[in-house]
N, C-alpha and C. Protein backbone atom coordinates (compact mmCIF):
# COMPACT_ATOMS: atom_id res chain seq x y z
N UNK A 1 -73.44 -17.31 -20.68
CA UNK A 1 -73.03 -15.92 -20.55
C UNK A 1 -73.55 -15.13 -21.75
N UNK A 2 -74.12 -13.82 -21.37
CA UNK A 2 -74.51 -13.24 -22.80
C UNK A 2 -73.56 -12.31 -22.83
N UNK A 3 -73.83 -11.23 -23.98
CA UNK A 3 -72.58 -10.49 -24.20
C UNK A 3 -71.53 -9.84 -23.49
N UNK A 4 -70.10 -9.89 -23.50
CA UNK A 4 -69.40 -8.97 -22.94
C UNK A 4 -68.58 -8.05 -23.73
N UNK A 5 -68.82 -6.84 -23.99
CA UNK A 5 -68.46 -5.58 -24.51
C UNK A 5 -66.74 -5.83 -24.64
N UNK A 6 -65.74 -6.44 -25.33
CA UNK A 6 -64.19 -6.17 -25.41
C UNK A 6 -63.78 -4.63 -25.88
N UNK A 7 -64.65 -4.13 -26.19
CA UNK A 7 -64.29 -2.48 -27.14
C UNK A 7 -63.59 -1.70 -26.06
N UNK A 8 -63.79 -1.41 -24.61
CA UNK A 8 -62.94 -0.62 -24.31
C UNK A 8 -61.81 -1.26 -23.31
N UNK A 9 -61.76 -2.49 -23.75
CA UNK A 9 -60.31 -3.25 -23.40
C UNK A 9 -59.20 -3.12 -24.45
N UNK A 10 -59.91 -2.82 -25.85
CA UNK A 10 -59.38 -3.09 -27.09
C UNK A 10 -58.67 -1.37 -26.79
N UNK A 11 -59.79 -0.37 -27.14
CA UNK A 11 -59.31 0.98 -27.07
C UNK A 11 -58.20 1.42 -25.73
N UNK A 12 -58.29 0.73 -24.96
CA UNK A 12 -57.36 0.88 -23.70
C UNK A 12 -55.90 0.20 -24.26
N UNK A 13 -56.00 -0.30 -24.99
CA UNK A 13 -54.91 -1.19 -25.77
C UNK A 13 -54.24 -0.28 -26.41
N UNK A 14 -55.21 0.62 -27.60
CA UNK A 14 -54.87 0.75 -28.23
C UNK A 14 -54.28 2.18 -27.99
N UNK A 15 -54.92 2.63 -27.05
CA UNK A 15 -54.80 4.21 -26.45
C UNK A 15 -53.07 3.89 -25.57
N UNK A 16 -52.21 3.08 -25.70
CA UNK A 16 -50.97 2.61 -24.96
C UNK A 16 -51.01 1.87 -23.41
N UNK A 17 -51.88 1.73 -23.05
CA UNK A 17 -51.87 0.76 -21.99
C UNK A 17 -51.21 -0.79 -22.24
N UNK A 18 -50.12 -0.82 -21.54
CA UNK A 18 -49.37 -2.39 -21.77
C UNK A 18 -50.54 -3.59 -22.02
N UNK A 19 -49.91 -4.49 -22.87
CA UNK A 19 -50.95 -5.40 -22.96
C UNK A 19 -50.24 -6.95 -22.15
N UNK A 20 -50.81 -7.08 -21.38
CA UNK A 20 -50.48 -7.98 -20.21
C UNK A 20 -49.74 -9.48 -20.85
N UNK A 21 -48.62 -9.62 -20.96
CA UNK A 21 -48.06 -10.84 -21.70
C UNK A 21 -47.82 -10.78 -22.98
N UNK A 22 -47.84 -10.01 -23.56
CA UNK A 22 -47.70 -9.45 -25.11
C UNK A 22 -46.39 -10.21 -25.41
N UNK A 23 -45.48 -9.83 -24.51
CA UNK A 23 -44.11 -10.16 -25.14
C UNK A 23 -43.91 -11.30 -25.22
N UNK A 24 -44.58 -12.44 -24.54
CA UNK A 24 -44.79 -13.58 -24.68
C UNK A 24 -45.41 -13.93 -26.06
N UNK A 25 -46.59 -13.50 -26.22
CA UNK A 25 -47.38 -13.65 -26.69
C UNK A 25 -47.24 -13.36 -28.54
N UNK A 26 -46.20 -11.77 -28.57
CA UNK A 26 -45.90 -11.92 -30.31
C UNK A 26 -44.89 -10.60 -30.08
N UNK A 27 -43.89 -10.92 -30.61
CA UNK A 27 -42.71 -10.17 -30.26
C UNK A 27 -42.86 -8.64 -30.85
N UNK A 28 -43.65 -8.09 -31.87
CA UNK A 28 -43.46 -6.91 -32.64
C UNK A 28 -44.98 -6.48 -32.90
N UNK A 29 -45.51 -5.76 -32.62
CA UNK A 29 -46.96 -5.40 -33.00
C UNK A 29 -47.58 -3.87 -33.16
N UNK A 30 -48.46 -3.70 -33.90
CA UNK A 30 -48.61 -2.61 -34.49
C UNK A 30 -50.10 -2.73 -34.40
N UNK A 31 -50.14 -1.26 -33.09
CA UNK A 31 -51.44 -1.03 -32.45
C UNK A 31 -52.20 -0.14 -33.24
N UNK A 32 -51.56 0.47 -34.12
CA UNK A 32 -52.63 1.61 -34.92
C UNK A 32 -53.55 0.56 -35.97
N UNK A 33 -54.46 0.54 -35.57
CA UNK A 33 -55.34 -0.38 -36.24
C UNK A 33 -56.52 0.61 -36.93
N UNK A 34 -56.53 2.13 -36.55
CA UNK A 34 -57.31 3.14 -37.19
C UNK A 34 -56.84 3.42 -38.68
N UNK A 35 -55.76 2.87 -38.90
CA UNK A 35 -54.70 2.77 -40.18
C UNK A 35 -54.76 1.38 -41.32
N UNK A 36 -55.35 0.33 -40.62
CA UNK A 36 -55.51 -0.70 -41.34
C UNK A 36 -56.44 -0.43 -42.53
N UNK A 37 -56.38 -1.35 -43.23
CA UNK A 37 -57.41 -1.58 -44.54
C UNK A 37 -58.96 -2.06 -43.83
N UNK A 38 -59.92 -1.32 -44.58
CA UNK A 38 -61.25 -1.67 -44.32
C UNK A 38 -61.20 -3.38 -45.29
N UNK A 39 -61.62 -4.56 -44.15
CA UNK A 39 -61.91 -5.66 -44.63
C UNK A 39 -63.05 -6.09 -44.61
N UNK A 40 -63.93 -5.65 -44.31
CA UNK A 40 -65.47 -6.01 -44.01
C UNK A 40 -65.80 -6.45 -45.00
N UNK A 41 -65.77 -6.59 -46.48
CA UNK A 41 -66.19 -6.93 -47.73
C UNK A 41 -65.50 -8.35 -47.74
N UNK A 42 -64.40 -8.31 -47.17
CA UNK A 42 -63.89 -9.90 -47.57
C UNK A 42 -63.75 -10.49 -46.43
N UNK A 43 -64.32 -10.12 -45.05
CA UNK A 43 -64.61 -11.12 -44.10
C UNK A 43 -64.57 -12.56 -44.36
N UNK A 44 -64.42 -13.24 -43.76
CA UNK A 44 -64.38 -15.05 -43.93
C UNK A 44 -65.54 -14.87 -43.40
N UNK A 45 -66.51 -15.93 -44.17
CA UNK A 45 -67.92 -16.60 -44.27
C UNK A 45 -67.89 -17.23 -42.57
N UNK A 46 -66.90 -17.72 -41.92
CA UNK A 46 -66.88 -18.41 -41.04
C UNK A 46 -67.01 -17.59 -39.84
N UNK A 47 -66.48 -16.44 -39.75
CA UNK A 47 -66.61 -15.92 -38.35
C UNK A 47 -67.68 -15.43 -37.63
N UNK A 48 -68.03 -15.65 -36.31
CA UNK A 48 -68.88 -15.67 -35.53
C UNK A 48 -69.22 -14.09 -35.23
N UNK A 49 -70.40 -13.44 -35.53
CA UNK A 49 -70.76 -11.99 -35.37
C UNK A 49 -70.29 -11.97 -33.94
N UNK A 50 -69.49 -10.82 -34.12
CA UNK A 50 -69.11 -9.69 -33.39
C UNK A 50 -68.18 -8.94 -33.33
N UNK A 51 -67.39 -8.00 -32.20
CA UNK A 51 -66.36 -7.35 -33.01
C UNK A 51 -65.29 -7.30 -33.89
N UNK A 52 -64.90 -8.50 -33.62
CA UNK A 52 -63.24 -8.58 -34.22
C UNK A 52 -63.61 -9.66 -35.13
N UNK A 53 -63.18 -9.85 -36.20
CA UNK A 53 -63.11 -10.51 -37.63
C UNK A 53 -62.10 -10.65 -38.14
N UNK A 54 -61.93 -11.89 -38.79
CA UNK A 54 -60.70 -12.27 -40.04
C UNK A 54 -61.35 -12.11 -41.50
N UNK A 55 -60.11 -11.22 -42.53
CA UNK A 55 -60.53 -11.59 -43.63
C UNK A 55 -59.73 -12.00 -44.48
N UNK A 56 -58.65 -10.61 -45.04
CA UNK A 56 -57.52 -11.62 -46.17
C UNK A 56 -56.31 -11.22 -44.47
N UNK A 57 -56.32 -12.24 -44.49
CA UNK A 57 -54.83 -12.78 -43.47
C UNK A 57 -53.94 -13.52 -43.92
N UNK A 58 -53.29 -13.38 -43.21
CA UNK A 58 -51.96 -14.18 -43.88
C UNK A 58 -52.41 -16.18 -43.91
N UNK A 59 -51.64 -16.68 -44.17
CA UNK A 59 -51.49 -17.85 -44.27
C UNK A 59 -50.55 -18.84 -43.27
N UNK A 60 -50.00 -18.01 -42.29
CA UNK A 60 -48.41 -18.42 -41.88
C UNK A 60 -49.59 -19.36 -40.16
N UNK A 61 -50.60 -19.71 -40.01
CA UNK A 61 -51.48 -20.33 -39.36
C UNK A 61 -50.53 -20.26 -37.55
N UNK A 62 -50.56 -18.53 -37.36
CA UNK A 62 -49.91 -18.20 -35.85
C UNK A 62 -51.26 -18.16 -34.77
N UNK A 63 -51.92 -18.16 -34.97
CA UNK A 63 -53.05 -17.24 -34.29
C UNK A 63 -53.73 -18.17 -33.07
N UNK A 64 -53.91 -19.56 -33.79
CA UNK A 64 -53.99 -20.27 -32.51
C UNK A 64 -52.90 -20.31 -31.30
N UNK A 65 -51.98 -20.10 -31.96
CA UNK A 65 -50.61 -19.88 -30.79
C UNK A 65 -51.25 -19.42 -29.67
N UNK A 66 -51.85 -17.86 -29.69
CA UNK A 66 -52.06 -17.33 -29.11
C UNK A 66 -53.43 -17.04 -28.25
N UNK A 67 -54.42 -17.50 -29.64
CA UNK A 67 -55.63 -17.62 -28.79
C UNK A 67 -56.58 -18.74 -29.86
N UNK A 68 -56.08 -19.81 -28.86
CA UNK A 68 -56.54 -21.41 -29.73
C UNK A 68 -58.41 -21.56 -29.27
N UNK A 69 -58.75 -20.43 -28.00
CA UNK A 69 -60.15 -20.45 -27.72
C UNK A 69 -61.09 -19.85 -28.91
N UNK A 70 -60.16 -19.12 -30.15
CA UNK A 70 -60.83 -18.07 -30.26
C UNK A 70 -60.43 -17.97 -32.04
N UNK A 71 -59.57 -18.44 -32.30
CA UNK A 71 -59.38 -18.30 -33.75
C UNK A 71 -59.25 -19.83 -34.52
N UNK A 72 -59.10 -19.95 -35.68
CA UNK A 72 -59.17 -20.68 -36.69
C UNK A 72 -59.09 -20.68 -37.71
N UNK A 73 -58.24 -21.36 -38.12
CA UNK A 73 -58.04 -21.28 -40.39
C UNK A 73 -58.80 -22.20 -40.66
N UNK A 74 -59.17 -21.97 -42.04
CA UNK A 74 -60.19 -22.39 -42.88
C UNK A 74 -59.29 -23.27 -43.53
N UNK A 75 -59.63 -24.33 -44.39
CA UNK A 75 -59.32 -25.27 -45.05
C UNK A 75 -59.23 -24.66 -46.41
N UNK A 76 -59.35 -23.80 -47.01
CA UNK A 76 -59.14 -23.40 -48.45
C UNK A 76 -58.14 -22.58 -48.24
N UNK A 77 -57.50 -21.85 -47.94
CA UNK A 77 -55.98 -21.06 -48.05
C UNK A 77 -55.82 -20.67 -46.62
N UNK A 78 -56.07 -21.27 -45.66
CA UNK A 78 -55.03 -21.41 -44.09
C UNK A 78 -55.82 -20.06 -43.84
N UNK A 79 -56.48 -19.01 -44.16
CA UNK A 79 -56.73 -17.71 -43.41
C UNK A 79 -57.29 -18.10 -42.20
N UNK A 80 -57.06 -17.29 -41.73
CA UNK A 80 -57.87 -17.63 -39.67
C UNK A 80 -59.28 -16.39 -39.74
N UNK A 81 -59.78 -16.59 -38.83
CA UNK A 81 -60.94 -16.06 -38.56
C UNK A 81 -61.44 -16.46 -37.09
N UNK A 82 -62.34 -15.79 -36.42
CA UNK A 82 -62.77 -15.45 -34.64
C UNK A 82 -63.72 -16.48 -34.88
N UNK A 83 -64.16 -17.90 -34.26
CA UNK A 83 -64.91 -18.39 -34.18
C UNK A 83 -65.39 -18.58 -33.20
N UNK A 84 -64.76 -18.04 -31.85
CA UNK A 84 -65.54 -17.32 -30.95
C UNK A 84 -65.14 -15.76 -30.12
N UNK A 85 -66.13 -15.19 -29.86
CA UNK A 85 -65.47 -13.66 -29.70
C UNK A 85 -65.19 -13.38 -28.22
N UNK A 86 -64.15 -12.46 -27.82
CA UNK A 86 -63.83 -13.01 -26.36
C UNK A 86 -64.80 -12.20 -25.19
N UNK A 87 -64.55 -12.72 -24.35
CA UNK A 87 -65.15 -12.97 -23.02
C UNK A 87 -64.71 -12.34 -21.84
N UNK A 88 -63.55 -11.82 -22.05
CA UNK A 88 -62.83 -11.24 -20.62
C UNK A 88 -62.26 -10.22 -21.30
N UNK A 89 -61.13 -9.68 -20.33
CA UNK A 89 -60.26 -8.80 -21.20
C UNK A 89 -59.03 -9.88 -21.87
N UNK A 90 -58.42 -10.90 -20.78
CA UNK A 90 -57.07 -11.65 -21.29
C UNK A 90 -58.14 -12.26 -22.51
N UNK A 91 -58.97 -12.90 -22.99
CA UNK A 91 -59.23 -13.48 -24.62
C UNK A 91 -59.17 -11.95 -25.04
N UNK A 92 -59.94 -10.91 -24.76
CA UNK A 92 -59.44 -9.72 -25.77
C UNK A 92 -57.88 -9.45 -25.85
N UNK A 93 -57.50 -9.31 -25.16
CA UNK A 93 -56.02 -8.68 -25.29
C UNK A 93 -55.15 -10.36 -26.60
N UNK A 94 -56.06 -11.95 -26.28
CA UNK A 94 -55.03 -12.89 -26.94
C UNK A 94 -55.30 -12.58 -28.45
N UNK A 95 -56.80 -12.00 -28.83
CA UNK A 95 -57.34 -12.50 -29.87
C UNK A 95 -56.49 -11.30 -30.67
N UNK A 96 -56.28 -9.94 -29.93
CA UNK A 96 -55.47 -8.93 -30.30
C UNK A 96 -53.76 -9.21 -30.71
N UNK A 97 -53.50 -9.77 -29.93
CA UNK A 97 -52.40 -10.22 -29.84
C UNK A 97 -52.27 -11.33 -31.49
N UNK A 98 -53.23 -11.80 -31.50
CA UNK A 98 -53.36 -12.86 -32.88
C UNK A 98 -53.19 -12.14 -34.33
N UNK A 99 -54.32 -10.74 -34.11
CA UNK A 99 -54.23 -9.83 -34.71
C UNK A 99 -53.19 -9.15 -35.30
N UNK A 100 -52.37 -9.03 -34.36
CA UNK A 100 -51.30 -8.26 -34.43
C UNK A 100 -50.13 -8.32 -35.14
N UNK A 101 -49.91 -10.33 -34.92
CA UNK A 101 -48.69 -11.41 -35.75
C UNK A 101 -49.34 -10.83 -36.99
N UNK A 102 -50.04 -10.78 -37.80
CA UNK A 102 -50.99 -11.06 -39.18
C UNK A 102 -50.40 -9.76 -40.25
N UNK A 103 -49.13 -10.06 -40.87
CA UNK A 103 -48.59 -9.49 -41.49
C UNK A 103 -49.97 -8.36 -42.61
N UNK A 104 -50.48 -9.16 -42.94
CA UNK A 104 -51.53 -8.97 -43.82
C UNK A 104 -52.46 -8.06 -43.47
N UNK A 105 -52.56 -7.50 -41.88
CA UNK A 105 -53.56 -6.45 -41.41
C UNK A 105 -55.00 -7.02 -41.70
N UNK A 106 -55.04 -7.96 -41.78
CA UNK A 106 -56.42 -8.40 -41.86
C UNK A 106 -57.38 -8.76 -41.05
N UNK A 107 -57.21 -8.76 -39.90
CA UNK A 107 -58.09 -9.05 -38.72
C UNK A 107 -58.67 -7.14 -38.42
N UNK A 108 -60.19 -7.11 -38.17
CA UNK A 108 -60.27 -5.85 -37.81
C UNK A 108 -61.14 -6.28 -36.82
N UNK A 109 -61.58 -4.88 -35.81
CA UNK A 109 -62.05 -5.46 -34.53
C UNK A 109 -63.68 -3.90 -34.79
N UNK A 110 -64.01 -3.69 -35.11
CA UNK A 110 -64.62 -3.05 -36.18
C UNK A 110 -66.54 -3.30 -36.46
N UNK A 111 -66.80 -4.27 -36.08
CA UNK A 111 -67.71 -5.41 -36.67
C UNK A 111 -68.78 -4.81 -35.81
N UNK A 112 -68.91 -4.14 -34.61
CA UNK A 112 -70.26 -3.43 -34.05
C UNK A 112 -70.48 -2.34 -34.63
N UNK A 113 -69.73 -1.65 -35.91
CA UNK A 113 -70.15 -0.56 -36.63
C UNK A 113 -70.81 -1.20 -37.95
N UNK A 114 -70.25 -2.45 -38.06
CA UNK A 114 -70.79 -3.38 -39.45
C UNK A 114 -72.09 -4.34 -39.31
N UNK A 115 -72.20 -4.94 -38.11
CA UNK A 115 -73.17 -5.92 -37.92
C UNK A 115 -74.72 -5.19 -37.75
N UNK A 116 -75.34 -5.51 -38.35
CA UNK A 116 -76.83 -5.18 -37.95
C UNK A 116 -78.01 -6.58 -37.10
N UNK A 117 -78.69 -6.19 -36.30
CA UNK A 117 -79.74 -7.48 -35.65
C UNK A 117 -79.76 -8.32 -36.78
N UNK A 118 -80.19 -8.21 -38.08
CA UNK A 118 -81.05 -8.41 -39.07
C UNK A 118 -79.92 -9.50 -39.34
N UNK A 119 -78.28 -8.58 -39.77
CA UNK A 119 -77.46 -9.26 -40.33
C UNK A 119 -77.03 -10.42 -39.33
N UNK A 120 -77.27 -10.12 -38.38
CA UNK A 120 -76.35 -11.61 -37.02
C UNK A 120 -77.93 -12.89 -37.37
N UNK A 121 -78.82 -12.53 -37.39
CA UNK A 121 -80.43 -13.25 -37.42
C UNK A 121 -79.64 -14.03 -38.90
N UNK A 122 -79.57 -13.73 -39.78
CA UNK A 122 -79.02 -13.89 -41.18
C UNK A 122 -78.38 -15.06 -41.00
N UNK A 123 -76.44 -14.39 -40.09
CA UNK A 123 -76.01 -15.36 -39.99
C UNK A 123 -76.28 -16.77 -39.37
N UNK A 124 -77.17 -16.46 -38.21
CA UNK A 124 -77.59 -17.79 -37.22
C UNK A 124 -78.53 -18.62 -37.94
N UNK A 125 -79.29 -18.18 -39.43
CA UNK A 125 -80.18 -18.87 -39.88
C UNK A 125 -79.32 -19.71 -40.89
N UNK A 126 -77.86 -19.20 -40.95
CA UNK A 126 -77.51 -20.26 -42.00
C UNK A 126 -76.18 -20.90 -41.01
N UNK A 127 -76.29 -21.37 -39.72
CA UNK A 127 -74.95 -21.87 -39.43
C UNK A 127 -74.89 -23.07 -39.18
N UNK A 128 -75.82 -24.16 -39.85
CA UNK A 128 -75.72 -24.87 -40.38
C UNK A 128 -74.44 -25.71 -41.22
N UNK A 129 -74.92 -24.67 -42.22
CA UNK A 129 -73.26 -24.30 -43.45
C UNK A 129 -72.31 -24.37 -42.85
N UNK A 130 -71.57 -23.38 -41.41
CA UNK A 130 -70.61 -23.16 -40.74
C UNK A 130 -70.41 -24.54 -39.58
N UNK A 131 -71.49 -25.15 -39.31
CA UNK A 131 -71.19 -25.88 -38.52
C UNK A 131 -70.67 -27.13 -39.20
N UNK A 132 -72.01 -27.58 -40.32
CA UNK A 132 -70.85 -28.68 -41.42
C UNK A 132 -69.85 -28.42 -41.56
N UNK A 133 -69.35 -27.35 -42.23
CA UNK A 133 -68.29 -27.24 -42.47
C UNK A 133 -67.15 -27.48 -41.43
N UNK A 134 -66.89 -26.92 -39.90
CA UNK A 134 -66.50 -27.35 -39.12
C UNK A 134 -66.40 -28.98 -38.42
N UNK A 135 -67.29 -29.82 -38.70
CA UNK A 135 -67.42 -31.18 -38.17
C UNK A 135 -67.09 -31.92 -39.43
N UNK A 136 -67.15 -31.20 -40.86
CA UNK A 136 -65.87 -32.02 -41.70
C UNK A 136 -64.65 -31.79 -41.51
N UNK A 137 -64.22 -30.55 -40.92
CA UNK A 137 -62.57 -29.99 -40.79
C UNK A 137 -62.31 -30.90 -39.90
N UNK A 138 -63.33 -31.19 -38.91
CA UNK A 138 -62.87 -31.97 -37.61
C UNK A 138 -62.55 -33.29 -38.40
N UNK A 139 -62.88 -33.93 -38.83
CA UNK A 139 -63.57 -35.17 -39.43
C UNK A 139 -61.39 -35.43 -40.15
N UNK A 140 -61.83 -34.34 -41.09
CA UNK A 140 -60.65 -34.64 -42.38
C UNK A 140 -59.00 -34.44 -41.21
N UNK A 141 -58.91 -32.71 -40.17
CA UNK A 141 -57.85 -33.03 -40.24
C UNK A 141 -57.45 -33.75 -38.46
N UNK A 142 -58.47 -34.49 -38.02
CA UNK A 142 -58.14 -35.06 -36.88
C UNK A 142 -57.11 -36.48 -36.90
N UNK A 143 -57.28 -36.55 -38.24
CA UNK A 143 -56.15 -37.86 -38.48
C UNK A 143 -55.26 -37.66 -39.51
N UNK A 144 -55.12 -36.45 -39.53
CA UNK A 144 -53.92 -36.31 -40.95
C UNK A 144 -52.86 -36.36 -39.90
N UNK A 145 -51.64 -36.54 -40.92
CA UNK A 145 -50.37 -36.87 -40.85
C UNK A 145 -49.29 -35.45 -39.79
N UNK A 146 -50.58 -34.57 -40.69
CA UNK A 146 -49.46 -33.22 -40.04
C UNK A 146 -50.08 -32.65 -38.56
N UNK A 147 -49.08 -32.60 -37.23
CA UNK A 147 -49.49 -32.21 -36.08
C UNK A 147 -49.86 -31.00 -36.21
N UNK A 148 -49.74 -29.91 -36.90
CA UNK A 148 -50.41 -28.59 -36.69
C UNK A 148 -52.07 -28.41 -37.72
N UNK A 149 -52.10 -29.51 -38.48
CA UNK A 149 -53.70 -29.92 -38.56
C UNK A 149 -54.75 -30.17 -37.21
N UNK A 150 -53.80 -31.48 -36.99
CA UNK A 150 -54.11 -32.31 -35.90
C UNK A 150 -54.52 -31.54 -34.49
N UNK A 151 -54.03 -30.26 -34.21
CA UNK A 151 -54.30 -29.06 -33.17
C UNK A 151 -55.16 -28.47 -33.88
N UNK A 152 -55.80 -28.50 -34.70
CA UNK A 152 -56.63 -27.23 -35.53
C UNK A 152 -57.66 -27.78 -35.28
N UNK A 153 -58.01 -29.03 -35.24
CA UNK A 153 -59.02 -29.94 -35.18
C UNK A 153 -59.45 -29.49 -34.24
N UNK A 154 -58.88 -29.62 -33.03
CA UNK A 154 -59.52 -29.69 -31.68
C UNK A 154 -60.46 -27.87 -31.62
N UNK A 155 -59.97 -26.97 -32.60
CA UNK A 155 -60.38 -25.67 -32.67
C UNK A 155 -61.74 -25.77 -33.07
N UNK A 156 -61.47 -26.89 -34.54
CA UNK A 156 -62.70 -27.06 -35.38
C UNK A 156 -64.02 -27.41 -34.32
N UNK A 157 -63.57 -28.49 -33.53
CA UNK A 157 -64.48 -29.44 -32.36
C UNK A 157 -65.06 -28.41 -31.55
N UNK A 158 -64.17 -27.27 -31.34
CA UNK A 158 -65.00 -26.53 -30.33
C UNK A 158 -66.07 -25.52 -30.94
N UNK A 159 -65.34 -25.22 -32.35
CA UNK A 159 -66.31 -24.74 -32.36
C UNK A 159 -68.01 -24.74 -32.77
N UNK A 160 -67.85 -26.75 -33.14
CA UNK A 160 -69.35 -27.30 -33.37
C UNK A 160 -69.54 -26.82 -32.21
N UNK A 161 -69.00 -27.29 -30.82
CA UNK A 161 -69.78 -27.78 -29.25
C UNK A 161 -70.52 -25.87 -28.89
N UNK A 162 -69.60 -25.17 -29.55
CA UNK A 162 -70.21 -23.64 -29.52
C UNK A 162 -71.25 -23.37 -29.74
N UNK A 163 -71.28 -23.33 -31.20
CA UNK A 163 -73.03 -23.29 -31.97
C UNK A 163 -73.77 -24.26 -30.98
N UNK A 164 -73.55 -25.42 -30.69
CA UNK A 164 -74.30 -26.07 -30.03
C UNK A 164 -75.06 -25.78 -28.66
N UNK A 165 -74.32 -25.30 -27.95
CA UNK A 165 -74.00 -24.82 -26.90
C UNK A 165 -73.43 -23.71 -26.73
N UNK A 166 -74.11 -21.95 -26.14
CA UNK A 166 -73.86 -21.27 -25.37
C UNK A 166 -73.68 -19.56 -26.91
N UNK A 167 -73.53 -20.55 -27.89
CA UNK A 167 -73.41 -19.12 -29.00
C UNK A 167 -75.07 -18.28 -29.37
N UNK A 168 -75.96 -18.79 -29.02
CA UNK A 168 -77.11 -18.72 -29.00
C UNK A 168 -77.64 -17.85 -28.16
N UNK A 169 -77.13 -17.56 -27.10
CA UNK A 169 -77.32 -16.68 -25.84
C UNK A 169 -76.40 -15.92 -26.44
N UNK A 170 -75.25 -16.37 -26.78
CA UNK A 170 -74.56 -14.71 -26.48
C UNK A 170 -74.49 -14.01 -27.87
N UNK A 171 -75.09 -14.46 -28.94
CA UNK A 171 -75.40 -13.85 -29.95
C UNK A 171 -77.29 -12.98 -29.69
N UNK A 172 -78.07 -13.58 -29.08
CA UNK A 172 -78.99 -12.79 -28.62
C UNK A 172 -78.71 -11.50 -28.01
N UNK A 173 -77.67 -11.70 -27.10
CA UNK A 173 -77.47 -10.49 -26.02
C UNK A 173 -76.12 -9.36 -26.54
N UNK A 174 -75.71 -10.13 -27.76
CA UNK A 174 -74.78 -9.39 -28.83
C UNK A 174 -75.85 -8.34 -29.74
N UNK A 175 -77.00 -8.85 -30.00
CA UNK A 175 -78.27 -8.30 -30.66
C UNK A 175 -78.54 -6.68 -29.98
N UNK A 176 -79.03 -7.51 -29.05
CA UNK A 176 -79.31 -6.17 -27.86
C UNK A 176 -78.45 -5.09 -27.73
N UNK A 177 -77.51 -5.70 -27.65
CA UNK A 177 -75.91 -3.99 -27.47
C UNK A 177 -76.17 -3.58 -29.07
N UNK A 178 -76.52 -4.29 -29.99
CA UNK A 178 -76.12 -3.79 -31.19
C UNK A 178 -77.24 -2.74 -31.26
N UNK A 179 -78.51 -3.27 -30.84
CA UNK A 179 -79.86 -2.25 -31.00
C UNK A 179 -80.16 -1.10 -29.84
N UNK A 180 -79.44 -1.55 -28.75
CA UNK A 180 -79.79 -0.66 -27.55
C UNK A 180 -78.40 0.26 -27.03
N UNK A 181 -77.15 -0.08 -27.31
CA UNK A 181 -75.87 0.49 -27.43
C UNK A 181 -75.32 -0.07 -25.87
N UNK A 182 -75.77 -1.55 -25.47
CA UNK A 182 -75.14 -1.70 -23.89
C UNK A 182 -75.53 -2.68 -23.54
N UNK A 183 -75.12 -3.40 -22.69
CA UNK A 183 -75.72 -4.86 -22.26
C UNK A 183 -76.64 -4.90 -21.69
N UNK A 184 -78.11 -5.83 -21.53
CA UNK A 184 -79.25 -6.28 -21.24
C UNK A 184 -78.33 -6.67 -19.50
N UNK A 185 -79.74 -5.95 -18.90
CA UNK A 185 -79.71 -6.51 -17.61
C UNK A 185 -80.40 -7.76 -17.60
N UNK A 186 -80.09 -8.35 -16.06
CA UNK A 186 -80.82 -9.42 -16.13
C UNK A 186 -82.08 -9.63 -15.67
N UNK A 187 -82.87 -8.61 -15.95
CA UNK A 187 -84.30 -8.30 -15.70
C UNK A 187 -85.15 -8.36 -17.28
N UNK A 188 -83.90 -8.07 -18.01
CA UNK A 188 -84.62 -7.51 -19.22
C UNK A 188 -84.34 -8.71 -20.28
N UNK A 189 -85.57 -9.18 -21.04
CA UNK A 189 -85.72 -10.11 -22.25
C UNK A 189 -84.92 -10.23 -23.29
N UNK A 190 -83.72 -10.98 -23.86
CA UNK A 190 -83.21 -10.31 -24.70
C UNK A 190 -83.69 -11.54 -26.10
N UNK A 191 -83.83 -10.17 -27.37
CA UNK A 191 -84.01 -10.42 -28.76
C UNK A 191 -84.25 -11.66 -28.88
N UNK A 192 -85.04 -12.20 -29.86
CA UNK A 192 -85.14 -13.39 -30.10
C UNK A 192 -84.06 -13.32 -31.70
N UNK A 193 -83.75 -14.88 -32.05
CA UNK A 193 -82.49 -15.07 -32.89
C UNK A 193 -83.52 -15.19 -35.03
């Protein structure tokens, strides 16, 4: 699948349209996100270009709760970060929803005003780094002692099998909206990485 645009699922969110399971999903949330702190400077190294990003977040490791397809803490101070960006509207509305728990306001959704071709080319030339790093997280906390490691793992796992598989396309066709302002038909060539 190459890119799918979440921005006006997000703004439909944010403009008061109910968010489908919310109450399930995180009991108290605070949609003015035009109000948050600019985090783009302290983004986590780890997250996968595109809109929505983790940077200083909390530590309290909720986010998989809600969207275990789509977020992940890092092994140096528990922050979470998008290690993959969503796909429908329900992953937009979970990854929002993840957002939302994050006392810290640190998740911004923001990242198609920040990302440049140049800068996503950047990241894909070093994810390497990101992928080691992930297949040691897998490695270290697939047998630790504590069960909410032990679930993080399986986050870490997916998100090698990602890079591996299928982030490659949809970071190409993430390229394209970024340079052309809209998704590549399927007639049309998209960007090389």
């Amino acid at each position: 699948m190459t890119y799918w645009d979440p921005i006006p699922t997000v703004r439909a969110c944010v403009e008061g349209e109910p968010l489908p399971g919310l109450a399930a999903w995180v009991p108290a949330y605070d949609h003015s996100w035009s109000t948050w702190p600019d985090t783009w400077q302290e983004r986590n190294w780890r997250n996968v270009p595109g809109p929505f990003y983790g940077a200083t977040t909390d530590t309290c490791w909720v986010g998989r709760g809600v969207a275990p397809d789509h977020i992940l803490y890092d092994d140096e101070f528990g922050q979470e970060f998008v290690y993959r960006q969503p796909r429908t509207p329900e992953e937009t509305h979970r990854v929002m929803a993840a957002a939302w728990q994050d006392p810290m306001r640190g998740f911004q959704y923001d990242g198609d005003e920040r990302w440049t071709p140049e800068l996503v080319r950047d990241w894909w030339r070093e994810r390497g780094r990101v992928r080691e790093w992930a297949a040691a997280l897998d490695r270290s906390w697939s047998v630790s002692s504590r069960a909410d490691q032990r679930e993080a793992a399986a986050g870490a796992r997916a998100y090698v099998s990602h890079i591996d598989e299928g982030l490659a396309e949809y970071l190409r066709g993430y390229v394209f909206h970024l340079a052309e302002g809209r998704r590549a038909h399927r007639d049309e060539h998209l960007p090389k990485l």
